[in-house]
N, C-alpha and C. Protein backbone atom coordinates (compact mmCIF):
# COMPACT_ATOMS: atom_id res chain seq x y z
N UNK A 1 102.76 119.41 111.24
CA UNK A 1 102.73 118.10 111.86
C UNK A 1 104.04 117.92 112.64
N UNK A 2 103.72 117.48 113.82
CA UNK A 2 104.92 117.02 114.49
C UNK A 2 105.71 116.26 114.35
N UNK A 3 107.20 116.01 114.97
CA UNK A 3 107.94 114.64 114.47
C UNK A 3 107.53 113.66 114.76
N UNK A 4 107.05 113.70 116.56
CA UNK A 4 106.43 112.46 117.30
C UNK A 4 105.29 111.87 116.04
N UNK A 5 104.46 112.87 115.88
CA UNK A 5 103.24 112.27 115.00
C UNK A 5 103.54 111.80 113.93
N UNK A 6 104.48 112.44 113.36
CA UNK A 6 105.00 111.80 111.84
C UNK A 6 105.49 110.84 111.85
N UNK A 7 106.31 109.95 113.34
CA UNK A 7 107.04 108.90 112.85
C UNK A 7 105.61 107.61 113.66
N UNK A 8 104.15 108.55 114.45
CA UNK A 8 103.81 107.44 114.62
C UNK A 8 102.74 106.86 113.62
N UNK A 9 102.83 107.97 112.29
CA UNK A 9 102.13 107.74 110.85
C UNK A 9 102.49 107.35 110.32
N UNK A 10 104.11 107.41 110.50
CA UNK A 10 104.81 106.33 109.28
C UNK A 10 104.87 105.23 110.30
N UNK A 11 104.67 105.02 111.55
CA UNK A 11 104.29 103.09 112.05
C UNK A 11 103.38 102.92 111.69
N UNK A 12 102.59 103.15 111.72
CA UNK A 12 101.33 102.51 110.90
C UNK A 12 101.10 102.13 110.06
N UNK A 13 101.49 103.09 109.04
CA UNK A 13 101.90 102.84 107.50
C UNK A 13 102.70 101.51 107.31
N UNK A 14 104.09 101.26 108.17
CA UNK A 14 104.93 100.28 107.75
C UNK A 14 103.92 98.86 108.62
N UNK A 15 102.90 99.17 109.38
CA UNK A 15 102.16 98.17 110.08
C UNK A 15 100.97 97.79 108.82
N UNK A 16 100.37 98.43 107.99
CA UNK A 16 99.86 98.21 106.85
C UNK A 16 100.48 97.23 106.17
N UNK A 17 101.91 98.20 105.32
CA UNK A 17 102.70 97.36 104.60
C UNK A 17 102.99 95.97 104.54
N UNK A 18 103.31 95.57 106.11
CA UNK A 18 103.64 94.74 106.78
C UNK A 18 102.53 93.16 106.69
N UNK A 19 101.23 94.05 106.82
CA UNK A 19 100.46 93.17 106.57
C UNK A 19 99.98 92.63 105.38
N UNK A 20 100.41 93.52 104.56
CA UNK A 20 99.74 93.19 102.99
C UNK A 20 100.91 92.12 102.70
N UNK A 21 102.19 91.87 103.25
CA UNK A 21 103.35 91.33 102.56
C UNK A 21 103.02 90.38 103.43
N UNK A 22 102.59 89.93 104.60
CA UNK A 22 102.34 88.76 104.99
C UNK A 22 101.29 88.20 104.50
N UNK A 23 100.33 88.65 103.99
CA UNK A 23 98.83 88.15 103.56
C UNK A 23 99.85 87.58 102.30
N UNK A 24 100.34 88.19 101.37
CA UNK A 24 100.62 87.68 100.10
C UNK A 24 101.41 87.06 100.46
N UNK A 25 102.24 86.77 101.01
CA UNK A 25 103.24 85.62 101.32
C UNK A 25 102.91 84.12 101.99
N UNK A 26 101.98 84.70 102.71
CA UNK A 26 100.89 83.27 103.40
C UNK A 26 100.16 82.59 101.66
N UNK A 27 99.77 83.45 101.15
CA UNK A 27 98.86 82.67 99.46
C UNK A 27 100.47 82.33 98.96
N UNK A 28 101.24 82.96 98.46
CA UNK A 28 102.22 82.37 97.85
C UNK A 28 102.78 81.12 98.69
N UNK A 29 103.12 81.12 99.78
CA UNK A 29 103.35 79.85 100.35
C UNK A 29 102.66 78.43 100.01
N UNK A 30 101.24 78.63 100.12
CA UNK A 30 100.42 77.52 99.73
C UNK A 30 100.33 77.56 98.11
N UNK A 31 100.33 78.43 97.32
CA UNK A 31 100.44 77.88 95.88
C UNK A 31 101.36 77.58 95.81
N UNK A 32 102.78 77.93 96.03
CA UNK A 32 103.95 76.93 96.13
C UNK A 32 103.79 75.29 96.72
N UNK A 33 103.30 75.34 97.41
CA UNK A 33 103.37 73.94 98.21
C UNK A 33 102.39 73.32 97.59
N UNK A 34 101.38 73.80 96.84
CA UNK A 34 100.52 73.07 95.92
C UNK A 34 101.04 72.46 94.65
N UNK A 35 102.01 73.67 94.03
CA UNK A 35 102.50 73.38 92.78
C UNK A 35 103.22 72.23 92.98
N UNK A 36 104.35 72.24 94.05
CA UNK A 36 105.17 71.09 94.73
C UNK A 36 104.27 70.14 94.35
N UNK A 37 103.36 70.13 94.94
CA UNK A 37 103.05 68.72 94.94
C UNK A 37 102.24 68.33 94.07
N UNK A 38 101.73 69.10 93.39
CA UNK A 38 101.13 68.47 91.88
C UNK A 38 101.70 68.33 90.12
N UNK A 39 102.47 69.62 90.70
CA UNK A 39 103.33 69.36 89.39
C UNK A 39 104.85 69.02 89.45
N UNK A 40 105.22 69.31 90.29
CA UNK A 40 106.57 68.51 90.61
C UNK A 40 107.45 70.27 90.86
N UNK A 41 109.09 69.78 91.50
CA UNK A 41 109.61 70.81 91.82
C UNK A 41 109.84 71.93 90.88
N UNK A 42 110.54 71.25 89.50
CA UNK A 42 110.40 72.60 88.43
C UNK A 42 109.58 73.68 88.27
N UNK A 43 108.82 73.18 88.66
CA UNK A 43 107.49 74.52 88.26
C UNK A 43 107.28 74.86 89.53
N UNK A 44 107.94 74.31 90.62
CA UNK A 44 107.60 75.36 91.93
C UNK A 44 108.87 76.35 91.96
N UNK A 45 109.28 76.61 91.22
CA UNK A 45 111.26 76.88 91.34
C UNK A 45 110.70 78.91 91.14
N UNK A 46 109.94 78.95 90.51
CA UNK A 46 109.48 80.33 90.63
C UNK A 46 108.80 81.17 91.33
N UNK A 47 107.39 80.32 91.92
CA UNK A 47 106.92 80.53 92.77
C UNK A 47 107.50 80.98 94.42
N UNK A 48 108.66 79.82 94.65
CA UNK A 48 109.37 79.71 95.42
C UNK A 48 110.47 80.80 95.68
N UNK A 49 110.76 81.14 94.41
CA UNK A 49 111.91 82.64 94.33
C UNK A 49 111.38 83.86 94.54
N UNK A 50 109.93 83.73 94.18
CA UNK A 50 109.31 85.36 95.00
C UNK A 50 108.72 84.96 95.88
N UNK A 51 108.31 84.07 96.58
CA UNK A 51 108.30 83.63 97.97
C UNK A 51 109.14 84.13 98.56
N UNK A 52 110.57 83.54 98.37
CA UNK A 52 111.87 83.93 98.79
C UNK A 52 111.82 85.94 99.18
N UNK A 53 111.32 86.17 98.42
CA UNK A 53 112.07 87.70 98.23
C UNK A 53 111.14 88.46 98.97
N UNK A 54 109.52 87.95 98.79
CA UNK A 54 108.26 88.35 99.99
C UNK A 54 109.06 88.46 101.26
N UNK A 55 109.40 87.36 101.68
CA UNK A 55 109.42 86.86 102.94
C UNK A 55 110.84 87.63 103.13
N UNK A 56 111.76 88.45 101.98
CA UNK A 56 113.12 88.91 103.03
C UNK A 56 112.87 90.27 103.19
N UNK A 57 111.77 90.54 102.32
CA UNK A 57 111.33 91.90 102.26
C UNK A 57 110.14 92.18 103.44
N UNK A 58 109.28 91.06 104.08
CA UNK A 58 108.95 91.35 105.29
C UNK A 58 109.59 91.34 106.28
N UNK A 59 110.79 90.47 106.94
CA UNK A 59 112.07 90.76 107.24
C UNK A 59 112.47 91.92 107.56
N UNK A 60 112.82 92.62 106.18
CA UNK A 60 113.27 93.76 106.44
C UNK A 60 112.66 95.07 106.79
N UNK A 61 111.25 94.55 106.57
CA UNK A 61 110.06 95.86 106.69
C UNK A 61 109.89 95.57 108.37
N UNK A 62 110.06 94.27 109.17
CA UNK A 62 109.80 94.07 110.47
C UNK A 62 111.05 94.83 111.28
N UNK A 63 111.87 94.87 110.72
CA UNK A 63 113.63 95.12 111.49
C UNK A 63 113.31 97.03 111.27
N UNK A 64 112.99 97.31 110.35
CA UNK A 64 112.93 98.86 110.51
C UNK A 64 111.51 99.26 110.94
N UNK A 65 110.59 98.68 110.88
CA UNK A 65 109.04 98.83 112.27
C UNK A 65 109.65 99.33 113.75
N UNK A 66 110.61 97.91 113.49
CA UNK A 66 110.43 98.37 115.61
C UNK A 66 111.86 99.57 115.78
N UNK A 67 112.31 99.93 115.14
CA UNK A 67 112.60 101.42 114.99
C UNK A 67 111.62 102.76 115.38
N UNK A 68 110.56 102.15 115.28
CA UNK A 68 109.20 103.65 115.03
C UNK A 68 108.76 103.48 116.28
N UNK A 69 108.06 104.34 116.63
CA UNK A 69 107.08 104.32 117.89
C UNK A 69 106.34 102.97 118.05
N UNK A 70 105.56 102.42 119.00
CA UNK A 70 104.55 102.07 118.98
C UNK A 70 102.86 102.17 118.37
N UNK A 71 102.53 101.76 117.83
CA UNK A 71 101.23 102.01 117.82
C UNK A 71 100.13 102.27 118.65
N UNK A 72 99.12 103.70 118.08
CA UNK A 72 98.42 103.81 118.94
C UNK A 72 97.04 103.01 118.76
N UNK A 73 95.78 103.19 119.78
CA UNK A 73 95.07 102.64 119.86
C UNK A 73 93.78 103.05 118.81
N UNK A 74 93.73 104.33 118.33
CA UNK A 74 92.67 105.14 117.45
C UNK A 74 93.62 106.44 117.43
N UNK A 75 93.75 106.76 115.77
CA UNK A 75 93.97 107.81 114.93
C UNK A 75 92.76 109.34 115.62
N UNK A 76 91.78 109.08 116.07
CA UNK A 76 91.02 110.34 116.30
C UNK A 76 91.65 110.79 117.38
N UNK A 77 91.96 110.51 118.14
CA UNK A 77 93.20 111.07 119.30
C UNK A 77 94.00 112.28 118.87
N UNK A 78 94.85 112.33 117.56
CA UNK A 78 95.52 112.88 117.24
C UNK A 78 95.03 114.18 116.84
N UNK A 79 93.65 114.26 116.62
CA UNK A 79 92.69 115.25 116.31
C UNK A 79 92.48 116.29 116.70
């Protein structure tokens, strides 16, 4: 396997990643903001701290993405 190809498998990969940590961070957001408001701030104080850590860890998964190639349009190309 080539380098070109290898680093545009590992964009993809971190374009996966990327998405699974925003999907879970979008639900943690709203059960936080639910808890807020039904049970009061204490009990959002956890929710809120891996919120916190989702969101620095997509951050940091976005800042080393645009390091990689671009993405292509279809994987059978490479074929």
């Amino acid at each position: 396997m080539s380098n070109a190809r290898r680093k545009r498998r590992s964009g993809e990969d971190f374009d996966i990643i990327i998405g699974l940590l925003g999907f879970w961070a979008a639900v943690l957001f709203i059960v936080t903001v639910l808890i807020e408001f039904t049970q009061g701030p204490a009990e959002a104080l956890g929710p809120a701290l891996i919120l916190l850590g989702l969101v620095l860890a997509l951050w940091g998964m976005v800042r080393l993405r645009r390091t990689l190639p671009a993405r292509t349009t279809s994987r059978d190309r490479d074929r």
